[in-house]
Each structure stands twice: as structure tokens, then as C-alpha cells.
C-alpha atoms as a PDB file:
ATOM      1  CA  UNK A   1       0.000   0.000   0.000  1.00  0.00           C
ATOM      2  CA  UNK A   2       2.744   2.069   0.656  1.00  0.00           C
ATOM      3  CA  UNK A   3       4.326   2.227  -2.790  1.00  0.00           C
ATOM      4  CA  UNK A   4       1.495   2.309  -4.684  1.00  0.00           C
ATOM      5  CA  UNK A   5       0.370   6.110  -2.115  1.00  0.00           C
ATOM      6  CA  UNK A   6       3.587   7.113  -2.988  1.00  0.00           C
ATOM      7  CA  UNK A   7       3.050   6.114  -6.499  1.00  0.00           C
ATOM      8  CA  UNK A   8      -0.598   8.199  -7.222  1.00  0.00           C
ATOM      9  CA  UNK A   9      -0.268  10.276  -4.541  1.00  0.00           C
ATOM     10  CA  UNK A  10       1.561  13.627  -5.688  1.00  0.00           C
ATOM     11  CA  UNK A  11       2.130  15.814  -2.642  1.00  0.00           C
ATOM     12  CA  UNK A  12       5.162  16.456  -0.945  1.00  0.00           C
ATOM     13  CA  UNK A  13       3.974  15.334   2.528  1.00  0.00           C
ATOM     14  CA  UNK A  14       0.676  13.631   3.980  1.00  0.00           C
ATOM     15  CA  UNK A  15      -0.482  13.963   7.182  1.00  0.00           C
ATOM     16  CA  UNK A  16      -1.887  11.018   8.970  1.00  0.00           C
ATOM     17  CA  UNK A  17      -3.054  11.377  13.008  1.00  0.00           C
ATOM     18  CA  UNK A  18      -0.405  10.403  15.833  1.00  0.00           C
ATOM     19  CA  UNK A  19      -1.584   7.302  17.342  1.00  0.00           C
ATOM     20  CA  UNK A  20       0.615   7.765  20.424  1.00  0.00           C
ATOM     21  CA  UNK A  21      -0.171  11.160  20.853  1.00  0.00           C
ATOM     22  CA  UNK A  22      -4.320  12.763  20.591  1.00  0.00           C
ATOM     23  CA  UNK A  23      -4.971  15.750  18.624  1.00  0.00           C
ATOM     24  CA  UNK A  24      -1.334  15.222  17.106  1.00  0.00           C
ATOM     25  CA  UNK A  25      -0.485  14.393  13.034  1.00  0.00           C
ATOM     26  CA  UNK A  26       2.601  12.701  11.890  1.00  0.00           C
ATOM     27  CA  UNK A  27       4.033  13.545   8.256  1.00  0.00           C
ATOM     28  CA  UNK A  28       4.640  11.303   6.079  1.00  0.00           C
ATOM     29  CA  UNK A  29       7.211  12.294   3.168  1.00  0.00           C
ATOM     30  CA  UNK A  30       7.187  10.966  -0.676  1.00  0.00           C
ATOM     31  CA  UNK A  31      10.891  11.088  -1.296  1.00  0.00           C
ATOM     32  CA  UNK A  32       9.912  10.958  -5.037  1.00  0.00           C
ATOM     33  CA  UNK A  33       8.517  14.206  -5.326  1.00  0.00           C
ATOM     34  CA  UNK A  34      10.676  16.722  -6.888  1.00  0.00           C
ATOM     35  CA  UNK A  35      10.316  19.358  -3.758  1.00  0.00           C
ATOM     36  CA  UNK A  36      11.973  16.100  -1.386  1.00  0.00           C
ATOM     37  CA  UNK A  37      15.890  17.372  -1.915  1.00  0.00           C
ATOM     38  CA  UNK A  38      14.761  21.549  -0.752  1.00  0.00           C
ATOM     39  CA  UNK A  39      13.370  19.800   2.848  1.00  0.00           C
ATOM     40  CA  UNK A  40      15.753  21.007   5.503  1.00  0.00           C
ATOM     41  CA  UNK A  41      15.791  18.841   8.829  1.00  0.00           C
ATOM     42  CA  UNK A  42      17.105  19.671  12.268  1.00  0.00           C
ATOM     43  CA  UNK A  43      17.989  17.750  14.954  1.00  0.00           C
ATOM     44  CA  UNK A  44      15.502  15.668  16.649  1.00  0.00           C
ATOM     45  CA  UNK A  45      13.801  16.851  20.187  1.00  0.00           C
ATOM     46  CA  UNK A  46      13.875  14.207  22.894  1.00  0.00           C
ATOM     47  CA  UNK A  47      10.245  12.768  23.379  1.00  0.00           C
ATOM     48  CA  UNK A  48       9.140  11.856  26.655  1.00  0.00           C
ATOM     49  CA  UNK A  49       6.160  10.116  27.004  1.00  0.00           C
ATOM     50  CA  UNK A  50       3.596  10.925  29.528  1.00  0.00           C
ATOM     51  CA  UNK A  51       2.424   7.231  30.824  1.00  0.00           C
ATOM     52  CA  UNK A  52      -0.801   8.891  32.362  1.00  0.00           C
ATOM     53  CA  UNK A  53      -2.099   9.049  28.956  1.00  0.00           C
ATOM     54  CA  UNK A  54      -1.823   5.121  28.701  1.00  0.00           C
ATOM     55  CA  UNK A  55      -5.373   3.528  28.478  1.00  0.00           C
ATOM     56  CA  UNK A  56      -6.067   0.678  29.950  1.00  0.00           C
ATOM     57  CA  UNK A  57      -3.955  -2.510  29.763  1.00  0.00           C
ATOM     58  CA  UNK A  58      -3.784  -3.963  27.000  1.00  0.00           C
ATOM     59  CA  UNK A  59      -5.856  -1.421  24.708  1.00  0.00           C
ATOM     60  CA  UNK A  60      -2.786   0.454  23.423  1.00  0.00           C
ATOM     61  CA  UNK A  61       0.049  -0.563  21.670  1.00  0.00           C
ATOM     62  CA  UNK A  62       2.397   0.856  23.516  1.00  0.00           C
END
């Protein structure tokens, strides 16, 4: 499935919700469009995850 998004799909980036985090979107990139080489990226930012936000055992895939 992913190939074939990348394949008809011609944006840059796609947004898709966070599953870890609510209200958040994750980006996913198509390396093949012709905008990919102009992204700039910076360094990462350390992540800590709040375990209060955990549902109940065994219902997230955490």
C-alpha cells in the first residue's frame, strides 16, 4: 500500500493522526517528489512520554 500512495499520490507530505499522541499528526514524506531534496531537517527533540495518557492494559500498543 505504501508504494502504490507514494506512487498516485503527488504531494510532498501527507499527514496522517499520531496514534501515540491525541490531537497530534505525523508527516509522512514521498521522497519521489521533486520538492523532497529543498526539505531542511534539524535535529531531533527528545520525546518523553507521559504514561498517564496510557489507556487501559492492553488497549494500546504501547
Amino acid at each position: 500500500m505504501g508504494n502504490e500512495l507514494l506512487v498516485a499520490y503527488n504531494a510532498l507530505a501527507l499527514r496522517v493522526p499520531s496514534i501515540v499522541i491525541p490531537d497530534e499528526y505525523c508527516l509522512v514524506l514521498n521522497p519521489n517528489h521533486e520538492d523532497f531534496s529543498r526539505l531542511q531537517f534539524h535535529a531531533p527533540v527528545p520525546f518523553r512520554y507521559d504514561h498517564r495518557l496510557r489507556r487501559s492494559e492492553g488497549s494500546f500498543p504501547l
